[in-house]
N, C-alpha and C. Protein backbone atom coordinates (compact mmCIF):
# COMPACT_ATOMS: atom_id res chain seq x y z
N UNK A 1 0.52 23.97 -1.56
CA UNK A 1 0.19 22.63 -2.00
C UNK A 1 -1.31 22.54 -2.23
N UNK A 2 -1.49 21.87 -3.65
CA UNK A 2 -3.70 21.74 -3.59
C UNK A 2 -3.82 20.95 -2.72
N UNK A 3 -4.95 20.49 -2.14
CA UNK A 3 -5.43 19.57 -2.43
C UNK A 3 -6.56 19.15 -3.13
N UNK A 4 -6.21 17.40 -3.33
CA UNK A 4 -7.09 17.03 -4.40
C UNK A 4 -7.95 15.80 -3.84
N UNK A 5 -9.60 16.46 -4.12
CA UNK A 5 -10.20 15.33 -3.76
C UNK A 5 -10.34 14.32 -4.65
N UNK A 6 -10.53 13.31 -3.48
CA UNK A 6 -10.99 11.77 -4.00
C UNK A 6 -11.99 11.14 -3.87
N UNK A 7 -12.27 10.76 -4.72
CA UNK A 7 -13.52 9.95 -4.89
C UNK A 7 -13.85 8.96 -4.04
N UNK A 8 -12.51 7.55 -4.85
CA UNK A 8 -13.17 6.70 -4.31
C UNK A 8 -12.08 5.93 -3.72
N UNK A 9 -12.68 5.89 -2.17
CA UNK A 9 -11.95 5.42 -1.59
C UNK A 9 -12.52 3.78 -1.10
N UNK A 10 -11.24 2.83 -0.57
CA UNK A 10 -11.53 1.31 -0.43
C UNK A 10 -10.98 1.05 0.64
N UNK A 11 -12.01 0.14 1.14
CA UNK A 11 -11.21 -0.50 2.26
C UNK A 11 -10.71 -1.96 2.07
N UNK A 12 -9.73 -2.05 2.15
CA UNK A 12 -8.46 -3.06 2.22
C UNK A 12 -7.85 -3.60 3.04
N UNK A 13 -7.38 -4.87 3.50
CA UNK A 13 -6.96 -5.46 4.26
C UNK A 13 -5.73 -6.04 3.82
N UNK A 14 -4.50 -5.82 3.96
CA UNK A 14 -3.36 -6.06 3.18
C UNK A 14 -3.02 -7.33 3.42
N UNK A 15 -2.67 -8.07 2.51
CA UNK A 15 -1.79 -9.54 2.68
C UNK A 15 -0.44 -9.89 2.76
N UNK A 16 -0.23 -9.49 3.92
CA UNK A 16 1.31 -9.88 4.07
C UNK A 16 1.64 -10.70 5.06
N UNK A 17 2.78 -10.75 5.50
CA UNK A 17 3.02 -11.89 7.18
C UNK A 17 3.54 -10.88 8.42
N UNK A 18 3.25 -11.00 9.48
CA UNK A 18 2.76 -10.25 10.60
C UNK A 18 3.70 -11.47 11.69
N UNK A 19 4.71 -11.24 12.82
CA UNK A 19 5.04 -11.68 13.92
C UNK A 19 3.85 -11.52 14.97
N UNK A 20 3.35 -12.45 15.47
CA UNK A 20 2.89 -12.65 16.22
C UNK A 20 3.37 -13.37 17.58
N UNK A 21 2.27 -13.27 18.77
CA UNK A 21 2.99 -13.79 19.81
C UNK A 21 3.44 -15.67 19.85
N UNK A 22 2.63 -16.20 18.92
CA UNK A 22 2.47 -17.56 18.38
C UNK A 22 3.72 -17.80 16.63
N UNK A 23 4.09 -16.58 16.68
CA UNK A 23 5.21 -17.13 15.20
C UNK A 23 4.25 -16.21 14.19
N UNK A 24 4.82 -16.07 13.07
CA UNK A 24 4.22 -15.54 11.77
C UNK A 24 3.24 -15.95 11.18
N UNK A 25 2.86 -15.23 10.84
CA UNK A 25 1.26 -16.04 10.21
C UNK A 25 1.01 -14.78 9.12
N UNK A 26 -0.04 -14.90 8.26
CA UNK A 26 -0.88 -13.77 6.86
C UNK A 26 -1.87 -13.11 8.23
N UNK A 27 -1.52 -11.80 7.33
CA UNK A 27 -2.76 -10.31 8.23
C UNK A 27 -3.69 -10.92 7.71
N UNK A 28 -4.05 -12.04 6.46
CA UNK A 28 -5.82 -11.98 6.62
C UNK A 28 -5.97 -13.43 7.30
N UNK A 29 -5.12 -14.07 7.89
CA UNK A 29 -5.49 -15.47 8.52
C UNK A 29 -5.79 -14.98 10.32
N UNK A 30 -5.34 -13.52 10.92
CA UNK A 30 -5.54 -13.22 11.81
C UNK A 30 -7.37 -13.20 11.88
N UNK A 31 -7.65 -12.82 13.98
CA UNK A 31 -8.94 -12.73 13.87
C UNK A 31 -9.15 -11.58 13.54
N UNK A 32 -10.57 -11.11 13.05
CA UNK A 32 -10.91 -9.75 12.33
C UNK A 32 -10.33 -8.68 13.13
N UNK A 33 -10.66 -8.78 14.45
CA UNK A 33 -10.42 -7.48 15.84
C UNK A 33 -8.72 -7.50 15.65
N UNK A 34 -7.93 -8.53 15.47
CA UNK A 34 -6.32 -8.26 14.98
C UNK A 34 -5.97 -7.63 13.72
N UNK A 35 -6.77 -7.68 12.47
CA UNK A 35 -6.16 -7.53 11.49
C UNK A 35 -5.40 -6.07 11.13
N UNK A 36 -5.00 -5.57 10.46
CA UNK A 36 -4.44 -4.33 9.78
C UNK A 36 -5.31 -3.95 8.57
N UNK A 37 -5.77 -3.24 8.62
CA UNK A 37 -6.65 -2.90 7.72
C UNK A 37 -6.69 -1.33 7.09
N UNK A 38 -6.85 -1.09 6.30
CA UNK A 38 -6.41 0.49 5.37
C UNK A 38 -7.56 1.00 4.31
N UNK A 39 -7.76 1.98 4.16
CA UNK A 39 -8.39 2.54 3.40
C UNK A 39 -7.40 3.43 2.49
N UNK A 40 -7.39 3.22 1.13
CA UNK A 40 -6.58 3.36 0.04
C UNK A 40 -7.43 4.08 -1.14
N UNK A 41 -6.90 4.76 -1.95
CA UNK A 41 -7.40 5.15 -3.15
C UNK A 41 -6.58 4.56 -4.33
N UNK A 42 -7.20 4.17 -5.40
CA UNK A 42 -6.64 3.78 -6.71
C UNK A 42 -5.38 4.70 -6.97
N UNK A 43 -4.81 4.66 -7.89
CA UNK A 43 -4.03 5.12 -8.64
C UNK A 43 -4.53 5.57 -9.74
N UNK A 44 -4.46 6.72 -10.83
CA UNK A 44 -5.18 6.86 -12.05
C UNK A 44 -3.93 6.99 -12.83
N UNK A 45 -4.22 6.61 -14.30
CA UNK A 45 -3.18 6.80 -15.37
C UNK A 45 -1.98 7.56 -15.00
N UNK A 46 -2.15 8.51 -15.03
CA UNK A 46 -1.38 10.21 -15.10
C UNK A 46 -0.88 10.01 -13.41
N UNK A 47 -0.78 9.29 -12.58
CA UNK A 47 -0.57 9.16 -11.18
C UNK A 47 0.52 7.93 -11.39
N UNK A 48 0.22 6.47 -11.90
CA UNK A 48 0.98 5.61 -12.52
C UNK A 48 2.24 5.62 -12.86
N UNK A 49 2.22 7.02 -14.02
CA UNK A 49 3.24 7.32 -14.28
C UNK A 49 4.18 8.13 -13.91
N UNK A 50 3.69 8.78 -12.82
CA UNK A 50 4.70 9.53 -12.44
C UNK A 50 5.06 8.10 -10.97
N UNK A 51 4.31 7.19 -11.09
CA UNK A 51 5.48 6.49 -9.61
C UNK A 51 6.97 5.52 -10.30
N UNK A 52 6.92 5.36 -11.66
CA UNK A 52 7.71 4.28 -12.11
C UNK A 52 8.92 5.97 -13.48
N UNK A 53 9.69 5.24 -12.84
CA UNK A 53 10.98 6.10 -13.94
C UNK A 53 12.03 5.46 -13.92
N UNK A 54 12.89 5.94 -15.59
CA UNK A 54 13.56 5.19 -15.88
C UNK A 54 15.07 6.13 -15.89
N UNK A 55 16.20 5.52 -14.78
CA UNK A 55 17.51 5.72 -15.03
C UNK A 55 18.08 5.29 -15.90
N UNK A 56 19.08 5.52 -16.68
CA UNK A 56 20.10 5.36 -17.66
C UNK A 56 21.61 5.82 -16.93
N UNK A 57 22.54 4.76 -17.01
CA UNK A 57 23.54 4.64 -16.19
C UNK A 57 24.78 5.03 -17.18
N UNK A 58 25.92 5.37 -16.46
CA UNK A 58 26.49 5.80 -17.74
C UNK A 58 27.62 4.75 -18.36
N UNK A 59 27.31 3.70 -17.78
CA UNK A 59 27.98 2.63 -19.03
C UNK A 59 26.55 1.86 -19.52
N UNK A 60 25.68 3.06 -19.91
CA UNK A 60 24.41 2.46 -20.95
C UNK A 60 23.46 1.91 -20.51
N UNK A 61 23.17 1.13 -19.23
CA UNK A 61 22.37 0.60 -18.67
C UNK A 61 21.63 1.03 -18.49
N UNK A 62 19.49 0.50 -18.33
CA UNK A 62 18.70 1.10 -18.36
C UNK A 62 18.36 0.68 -16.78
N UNK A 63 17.66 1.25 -15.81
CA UNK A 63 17.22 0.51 -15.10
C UNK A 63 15.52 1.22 -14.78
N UNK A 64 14.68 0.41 -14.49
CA UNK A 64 13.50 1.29 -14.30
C UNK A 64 13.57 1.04 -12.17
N UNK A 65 12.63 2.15 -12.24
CA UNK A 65 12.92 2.53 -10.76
C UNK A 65 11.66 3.20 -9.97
N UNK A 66 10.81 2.63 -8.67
CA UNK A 66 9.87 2.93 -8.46
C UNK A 66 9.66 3.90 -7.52
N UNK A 67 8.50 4.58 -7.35
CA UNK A 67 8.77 5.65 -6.23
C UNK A 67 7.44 5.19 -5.35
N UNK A 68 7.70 4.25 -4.36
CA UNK A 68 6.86 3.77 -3.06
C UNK A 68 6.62 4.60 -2.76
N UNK A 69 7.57 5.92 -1.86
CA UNK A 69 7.18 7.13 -1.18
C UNK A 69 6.15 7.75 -1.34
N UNK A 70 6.26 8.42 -2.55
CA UNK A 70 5.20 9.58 -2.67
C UNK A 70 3.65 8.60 -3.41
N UNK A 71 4.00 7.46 -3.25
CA UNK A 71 2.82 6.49 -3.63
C UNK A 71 1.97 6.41 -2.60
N UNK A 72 2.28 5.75 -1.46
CA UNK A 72 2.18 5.63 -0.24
C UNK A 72 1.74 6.83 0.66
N UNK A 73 2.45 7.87 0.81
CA UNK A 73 2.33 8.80 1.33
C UNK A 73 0.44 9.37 0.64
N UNK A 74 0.42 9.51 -0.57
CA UNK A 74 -0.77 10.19 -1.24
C UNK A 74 -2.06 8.98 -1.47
N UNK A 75 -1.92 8.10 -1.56
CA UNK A 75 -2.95 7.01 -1.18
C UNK A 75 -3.18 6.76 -0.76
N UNK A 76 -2.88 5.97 0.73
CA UNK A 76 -3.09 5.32 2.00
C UNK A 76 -3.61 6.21 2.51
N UNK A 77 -4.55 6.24 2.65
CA UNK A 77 -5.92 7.48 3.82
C UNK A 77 -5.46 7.22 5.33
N UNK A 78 -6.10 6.03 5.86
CA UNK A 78 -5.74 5.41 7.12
C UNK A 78 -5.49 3.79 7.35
N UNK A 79 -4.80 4.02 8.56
CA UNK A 79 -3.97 2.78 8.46
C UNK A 79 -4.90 2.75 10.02
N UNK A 80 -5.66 0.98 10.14
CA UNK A 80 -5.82 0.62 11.80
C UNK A 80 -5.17 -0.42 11.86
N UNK A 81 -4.93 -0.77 13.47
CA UNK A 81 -4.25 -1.52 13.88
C UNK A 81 -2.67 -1.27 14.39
N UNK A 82 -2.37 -0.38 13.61
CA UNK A 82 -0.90 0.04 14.27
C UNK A 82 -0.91 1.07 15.48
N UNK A 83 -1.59 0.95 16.25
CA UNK A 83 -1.74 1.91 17.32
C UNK A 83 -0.67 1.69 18.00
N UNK A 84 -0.35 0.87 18.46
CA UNK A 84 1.34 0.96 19.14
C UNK A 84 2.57 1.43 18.18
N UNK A 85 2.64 1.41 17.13
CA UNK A 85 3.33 2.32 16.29
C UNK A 85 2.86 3.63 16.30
N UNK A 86 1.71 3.87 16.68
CA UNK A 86 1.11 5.23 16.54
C UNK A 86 1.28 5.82 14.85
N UNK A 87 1.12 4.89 14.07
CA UNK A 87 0.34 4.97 12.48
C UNK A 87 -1.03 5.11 12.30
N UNK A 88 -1.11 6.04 11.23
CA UNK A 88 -2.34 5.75 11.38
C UNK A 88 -2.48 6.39 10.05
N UNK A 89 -1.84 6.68 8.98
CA UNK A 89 -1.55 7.44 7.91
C UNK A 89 -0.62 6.89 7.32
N UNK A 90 -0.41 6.76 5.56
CA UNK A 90 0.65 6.70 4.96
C UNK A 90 1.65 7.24 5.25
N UNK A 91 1.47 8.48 5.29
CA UNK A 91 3.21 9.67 6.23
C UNK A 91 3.59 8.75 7.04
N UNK A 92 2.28 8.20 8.29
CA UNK A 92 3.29 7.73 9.26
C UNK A 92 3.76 6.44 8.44
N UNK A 93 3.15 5.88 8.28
CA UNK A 93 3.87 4.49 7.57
C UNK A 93 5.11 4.60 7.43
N UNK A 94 5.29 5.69 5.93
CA UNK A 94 6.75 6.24 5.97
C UNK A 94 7.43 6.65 6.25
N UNK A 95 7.69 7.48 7.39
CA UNK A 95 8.47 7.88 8.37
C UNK A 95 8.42 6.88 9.19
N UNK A 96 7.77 6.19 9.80
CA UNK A 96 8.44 4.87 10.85
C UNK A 96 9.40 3.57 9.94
N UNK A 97 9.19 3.46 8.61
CA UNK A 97 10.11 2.46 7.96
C UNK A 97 10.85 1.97 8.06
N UNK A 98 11.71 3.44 8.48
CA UNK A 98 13.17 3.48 8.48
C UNK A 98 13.85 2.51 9.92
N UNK A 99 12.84 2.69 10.92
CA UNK A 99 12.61 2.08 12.50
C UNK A 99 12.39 0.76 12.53
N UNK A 100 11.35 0.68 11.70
CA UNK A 100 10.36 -0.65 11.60
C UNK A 100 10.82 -1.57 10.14
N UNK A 101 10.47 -3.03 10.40
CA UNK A 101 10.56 -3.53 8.89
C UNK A 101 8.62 -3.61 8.63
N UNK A 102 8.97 -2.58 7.36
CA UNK A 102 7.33 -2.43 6.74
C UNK A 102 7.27 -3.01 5.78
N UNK A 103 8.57 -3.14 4.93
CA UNK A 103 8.68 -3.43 3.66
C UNK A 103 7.62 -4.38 2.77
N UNK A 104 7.50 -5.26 3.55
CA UNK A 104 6.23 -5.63 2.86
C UNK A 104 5.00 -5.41 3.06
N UNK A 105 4.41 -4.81 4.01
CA UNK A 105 2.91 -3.99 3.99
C UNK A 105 3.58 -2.82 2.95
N UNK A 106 4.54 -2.05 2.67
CA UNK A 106 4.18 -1.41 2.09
C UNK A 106 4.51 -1.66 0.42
N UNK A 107 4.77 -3.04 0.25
CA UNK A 107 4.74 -3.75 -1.39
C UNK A 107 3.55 -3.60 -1.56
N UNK A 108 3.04 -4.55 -1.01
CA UNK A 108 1.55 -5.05 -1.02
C UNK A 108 0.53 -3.65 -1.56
N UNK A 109 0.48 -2.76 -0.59
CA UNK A 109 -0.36 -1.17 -0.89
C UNK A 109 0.47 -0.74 -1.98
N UNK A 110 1.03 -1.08 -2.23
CA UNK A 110 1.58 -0.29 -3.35
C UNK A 110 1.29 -1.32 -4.65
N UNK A 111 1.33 -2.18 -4.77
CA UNK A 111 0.70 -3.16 -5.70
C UNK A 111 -0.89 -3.49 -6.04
N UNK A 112 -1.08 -2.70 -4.32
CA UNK A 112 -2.51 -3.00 -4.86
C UNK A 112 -3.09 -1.50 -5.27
N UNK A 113 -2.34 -0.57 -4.77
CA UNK A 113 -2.86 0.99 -5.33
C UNK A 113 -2.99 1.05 -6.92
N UNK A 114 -1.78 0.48 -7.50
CA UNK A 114 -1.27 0.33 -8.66
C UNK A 114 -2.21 -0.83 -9.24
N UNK A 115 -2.90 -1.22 -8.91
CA UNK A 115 -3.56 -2.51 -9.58
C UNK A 115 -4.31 -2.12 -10.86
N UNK A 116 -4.90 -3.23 -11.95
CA UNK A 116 -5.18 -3.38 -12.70
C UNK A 116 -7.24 -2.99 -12.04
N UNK A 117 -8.05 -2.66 -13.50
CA UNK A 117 -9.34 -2.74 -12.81
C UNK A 117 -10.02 -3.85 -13.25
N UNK A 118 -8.93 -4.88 -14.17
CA UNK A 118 -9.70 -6.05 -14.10
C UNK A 118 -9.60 -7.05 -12.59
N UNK A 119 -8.67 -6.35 -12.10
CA UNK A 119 -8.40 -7.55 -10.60
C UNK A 119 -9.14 -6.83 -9.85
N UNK A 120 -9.36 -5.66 -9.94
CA UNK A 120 -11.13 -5.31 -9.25
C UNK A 120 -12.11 -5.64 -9.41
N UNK A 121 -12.43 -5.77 -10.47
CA UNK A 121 -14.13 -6.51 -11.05
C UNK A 121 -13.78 -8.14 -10.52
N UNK A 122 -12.58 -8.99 -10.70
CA UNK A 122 -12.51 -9.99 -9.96
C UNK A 122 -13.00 -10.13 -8.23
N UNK A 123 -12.53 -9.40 -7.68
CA UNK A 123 -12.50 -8.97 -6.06
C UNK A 123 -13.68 -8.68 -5.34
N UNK A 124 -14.65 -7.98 -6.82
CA UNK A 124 -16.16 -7.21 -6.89
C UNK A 124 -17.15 -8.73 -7.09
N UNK A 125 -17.08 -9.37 -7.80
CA UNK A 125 -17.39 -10.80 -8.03
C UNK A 125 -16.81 -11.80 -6.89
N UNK A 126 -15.95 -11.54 -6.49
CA UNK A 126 -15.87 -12.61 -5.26
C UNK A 126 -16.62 -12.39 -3.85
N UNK A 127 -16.35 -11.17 -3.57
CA UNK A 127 -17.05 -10.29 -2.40
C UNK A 127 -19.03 -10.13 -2.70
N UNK A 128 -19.18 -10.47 -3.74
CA UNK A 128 -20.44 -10.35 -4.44
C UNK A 128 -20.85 -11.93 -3.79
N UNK A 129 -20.07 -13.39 -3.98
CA UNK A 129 -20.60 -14.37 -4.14
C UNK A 129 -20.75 -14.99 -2.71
């Protein structure tokens, strides 16, 4: 297997809803020392496309179909805050899933790996102001 370095890596704080000892609440409405927080790499063109493919069913149907896994697994650098899961990596992310409901921390990283770089220069301008 290569590996391939990366450039540029980000730190991210994912937006999703989190059980708490007080009821559910958003990972970014927690206090900072609670939050979940990740360091992620973009996605590039030629990476894009290999996470999204399209089945064809055989009474004709198209369906398109995403691949979280190997998204997740190759982006997500480190994961804090899950120390009682003992995560601390995309792998682990994905291998505890199956245990845990992640499903939406791992939309979220995956939407935002996949993001556009105009909703970066937005993010770059807000964090700027």
């Amino acid at each position: 297997m290569a590996v391939k370095l990366i450039k540029f890596k980000r730190h991210y704080i994912p937006d999703f809803i989190v059980e708490t000892d007080s009821g559910s609440m958003s990972n970014l409405d927690l206090p900072e020392s609670d939050q979940i927080k990740t360091i992620i790499t973009k996605a590039n063109i030629n990476d894009q496309s290999d996470y999204f493919y399209e089945i064809e069913y055989a009474n004709g149907d198209k369906r398109k179909k995403f691949d979280m896994e190997s998204c997740i697994r190759k982006h997500v650098i480190t994961i804090e805050g899950f120390e009682a899961y003992d995560i601390k990596t995309g792998n682990d992310l994905m291998d505890k899933s199956d245990y845990y409901d992640f499903d939406l921390l791992i939309l979220d990283l995956f939407n935002k790996i996949l993001g556009s770089k105009e909703e970066d220069k937005k993010e770059e301008k807000k964090s700027e102001a």
